[in-house]
N, C-alpha and C. Protein backbone atom coordinates (compact mmCIF):
# COMPACT_ATOMS: atom_id res chain seq x y z
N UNK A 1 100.74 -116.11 94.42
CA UNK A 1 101.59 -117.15 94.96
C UNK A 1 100.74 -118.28 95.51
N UNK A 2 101.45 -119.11 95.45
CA UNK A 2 101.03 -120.63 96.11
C UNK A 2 101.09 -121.13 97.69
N UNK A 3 99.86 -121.30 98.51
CA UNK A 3 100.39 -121.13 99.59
C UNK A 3 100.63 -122.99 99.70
N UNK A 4 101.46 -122.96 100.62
CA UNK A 4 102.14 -124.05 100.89
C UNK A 4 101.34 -125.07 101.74
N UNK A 5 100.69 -124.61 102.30
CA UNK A 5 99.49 -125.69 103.25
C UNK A 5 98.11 -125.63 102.36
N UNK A 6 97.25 -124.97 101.71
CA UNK A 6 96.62 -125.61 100.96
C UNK A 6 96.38 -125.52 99.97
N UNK A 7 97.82 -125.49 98.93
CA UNK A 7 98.10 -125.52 97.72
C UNK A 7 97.20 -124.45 97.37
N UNK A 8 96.61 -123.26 97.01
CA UNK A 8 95.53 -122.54 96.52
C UNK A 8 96.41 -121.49 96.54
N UNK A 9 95.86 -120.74 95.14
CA UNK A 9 96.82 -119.68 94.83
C UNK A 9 96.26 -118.09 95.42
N UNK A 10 96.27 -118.15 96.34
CA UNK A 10 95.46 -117.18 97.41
C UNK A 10 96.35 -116.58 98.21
N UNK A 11 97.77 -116.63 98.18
CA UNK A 11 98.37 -115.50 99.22
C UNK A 11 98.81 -114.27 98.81
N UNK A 12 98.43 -113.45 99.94
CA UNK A 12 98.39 -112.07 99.47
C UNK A 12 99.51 -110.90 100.57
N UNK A 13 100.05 -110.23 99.92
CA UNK A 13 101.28 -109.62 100.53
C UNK A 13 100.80 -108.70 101.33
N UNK A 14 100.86 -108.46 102.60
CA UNK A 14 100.16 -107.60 103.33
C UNK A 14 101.05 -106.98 104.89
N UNK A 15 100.66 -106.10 105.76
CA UNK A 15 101.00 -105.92 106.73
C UNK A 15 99.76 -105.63 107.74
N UNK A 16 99.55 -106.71 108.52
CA UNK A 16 98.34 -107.38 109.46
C UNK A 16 98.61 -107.08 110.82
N UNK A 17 97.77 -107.06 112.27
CA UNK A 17 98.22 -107.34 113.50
C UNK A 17 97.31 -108.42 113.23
N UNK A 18 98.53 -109.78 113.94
CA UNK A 18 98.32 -111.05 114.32
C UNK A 18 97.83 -111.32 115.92
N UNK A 19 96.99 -111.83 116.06
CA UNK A 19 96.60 -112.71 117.16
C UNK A 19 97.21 -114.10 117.93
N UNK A 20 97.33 -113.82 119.14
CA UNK A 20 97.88 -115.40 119.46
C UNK A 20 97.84 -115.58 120.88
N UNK A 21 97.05 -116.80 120.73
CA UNK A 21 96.35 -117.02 122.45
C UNK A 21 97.57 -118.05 123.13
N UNK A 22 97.36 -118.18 124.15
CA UNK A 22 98.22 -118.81 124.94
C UNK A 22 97.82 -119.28 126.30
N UNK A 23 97.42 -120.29 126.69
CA UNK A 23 96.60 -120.90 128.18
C UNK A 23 95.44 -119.55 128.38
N UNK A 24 94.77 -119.45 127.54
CA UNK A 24 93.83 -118.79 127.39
C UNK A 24 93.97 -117.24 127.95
N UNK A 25 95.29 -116.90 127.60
CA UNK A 25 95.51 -115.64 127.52
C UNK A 25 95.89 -115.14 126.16
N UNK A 26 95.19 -113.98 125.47
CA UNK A 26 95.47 -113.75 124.29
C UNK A 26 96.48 -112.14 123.84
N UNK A 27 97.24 -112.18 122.73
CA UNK A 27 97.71 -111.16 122.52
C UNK A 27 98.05 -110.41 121.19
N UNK A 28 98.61 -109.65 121.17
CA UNK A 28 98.10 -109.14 119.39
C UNK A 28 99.83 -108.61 119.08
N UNK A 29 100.38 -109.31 117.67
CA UNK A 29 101.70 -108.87 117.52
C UNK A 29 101.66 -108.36 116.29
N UNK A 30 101.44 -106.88 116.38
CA UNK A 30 101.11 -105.42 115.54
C UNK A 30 102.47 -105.52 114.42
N UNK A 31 101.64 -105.27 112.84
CA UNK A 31 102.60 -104.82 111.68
C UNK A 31 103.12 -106.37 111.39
N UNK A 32 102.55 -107.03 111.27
CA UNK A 32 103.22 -108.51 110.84
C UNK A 32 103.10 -108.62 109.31
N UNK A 33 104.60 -108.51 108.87
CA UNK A 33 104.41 -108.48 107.14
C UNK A 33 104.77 -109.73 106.60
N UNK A 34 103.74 -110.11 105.39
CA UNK A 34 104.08 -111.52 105.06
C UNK A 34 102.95 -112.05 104.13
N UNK A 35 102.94 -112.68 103.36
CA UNK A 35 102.14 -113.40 102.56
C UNK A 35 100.88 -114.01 103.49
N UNK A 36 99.80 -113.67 103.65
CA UNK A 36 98.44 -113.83 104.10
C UNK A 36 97.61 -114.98 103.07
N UNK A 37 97.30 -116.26 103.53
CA UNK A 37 96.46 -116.96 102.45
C UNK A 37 94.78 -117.07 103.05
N UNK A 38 94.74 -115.98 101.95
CA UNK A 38 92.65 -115.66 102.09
C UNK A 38 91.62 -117.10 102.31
N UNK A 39 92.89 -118.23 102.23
CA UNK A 39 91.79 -119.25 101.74
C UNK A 39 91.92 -120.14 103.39
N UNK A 40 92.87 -120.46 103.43
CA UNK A 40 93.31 -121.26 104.84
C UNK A 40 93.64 -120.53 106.19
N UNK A 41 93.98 -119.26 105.85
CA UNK A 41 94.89 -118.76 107.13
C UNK A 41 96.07 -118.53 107.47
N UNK A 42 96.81 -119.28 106.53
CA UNK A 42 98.27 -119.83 106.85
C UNK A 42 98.98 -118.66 106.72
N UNK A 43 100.22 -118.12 107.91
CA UNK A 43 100.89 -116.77 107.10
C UNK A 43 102.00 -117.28 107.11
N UNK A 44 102.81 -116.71 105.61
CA UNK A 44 104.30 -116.84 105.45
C UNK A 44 104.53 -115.65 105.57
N UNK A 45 105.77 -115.92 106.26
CA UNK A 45 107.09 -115.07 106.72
C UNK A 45 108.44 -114.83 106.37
N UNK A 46 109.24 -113.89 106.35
CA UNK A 46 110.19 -114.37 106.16
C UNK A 46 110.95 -114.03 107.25
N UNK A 47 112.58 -114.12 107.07
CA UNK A 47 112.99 -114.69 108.14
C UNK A 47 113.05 -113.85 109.26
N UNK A 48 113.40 -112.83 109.01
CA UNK A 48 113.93 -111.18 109.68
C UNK A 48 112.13 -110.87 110.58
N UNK A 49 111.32 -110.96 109.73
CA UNK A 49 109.51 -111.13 110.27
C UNK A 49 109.62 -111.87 111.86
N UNK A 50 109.90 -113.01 110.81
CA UNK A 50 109.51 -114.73 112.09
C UNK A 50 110.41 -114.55 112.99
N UNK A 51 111.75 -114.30 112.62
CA UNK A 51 112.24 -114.15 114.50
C UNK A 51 111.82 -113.00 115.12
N UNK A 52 111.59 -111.81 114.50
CA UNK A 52 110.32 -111.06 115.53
C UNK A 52 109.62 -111.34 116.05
N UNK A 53 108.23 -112.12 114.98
CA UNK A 53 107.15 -112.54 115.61
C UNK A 53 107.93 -113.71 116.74
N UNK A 54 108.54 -114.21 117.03
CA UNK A 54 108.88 -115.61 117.63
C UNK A 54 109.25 -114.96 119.01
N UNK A 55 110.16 -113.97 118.92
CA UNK A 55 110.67 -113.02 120.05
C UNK A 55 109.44 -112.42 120.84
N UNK A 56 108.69 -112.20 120.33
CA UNK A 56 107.23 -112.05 120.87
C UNK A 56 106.39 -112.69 121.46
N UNK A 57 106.26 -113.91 120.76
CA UNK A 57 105.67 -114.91 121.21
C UNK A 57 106.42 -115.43 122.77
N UNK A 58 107.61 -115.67 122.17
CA UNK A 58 108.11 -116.53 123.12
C UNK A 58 108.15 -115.69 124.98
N UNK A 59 108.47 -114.05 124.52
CA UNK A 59 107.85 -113.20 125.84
C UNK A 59 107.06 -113.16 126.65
N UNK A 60 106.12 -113.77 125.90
CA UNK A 60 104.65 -113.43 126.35
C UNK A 60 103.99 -115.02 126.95
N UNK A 61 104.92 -115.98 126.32
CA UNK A 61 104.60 -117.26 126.73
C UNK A 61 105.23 -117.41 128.06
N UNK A 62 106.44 -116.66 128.27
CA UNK A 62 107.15 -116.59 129.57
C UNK A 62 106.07 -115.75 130.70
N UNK A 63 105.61 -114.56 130.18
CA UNK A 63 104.91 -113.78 131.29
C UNK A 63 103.94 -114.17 131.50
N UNK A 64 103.10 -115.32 130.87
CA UNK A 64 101.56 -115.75 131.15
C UNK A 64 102.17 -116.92 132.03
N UNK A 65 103.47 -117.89 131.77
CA UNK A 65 103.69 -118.68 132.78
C UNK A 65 104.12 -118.33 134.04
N UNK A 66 104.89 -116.90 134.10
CA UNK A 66 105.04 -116.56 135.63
C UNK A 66 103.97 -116.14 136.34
N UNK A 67 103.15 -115.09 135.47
CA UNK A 67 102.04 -114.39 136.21
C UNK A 67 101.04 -116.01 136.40
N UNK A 68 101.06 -117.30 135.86
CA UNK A 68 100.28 -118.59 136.30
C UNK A 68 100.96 -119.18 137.31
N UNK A 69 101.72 -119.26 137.17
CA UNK A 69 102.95 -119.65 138.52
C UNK A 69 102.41 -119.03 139.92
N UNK A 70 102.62 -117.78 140.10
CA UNK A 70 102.63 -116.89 141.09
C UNK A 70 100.99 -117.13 141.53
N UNK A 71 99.70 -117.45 140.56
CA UNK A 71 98.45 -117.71 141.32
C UNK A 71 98.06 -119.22 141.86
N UNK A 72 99.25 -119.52 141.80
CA UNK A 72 99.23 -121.56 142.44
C UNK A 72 98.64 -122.01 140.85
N UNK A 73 98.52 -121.65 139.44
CA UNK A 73 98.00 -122.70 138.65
C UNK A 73 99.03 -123.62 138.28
N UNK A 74 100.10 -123.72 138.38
CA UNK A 74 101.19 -124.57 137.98
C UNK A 74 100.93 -125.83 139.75
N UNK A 75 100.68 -124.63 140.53
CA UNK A 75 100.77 -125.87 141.75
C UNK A 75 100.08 -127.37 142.05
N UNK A 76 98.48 -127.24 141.57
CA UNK A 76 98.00 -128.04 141.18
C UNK A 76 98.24 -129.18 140.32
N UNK A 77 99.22 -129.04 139.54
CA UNK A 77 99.77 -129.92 139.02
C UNK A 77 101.03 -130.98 139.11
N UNK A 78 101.87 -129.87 139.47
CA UNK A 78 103.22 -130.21 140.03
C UNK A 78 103.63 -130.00 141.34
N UNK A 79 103.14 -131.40 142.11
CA UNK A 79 103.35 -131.52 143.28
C UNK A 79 104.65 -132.43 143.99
């Protein structure tokens, strides 16, 4: 298949744990199935995948902002 960001016929069907940092906290979202492109990086998903992975993401973007909240790093800013 053709991956869509850099045209190269390099994606490969796989089930991966993905990485994904966040204000320099990082985390790993285990069994991510989806077209992998060997050449760029880029992963396709489909849909039933991506709102998993997204449900994940979006958790974890919440708990790195409370647990930043709660040590004054938000305070510094928003005064």
């Amino acid at each position: 298949m053709k991956c869509s960001k850099c045209q190269e016929n390099t994606l490969v069907h796989d089930t991966r744990d993905v990485s994904y940092s966040y204000k320099g906290k990082h985390q790993t979202v285990y069994q991510v199935t989806g077209h992998f492109c060997t050449h760029c990086e880029e992963i396709h998903l489909d849909e039933v995948e991506k709102a998993r992975v997204k449900i994940e993401v979006i958790q974890f973007n919440r708990a790195v902002d409370k647990a930043l909240s709660k040590t004054g790093f938000f305070g510094r800013f928003f005064k």
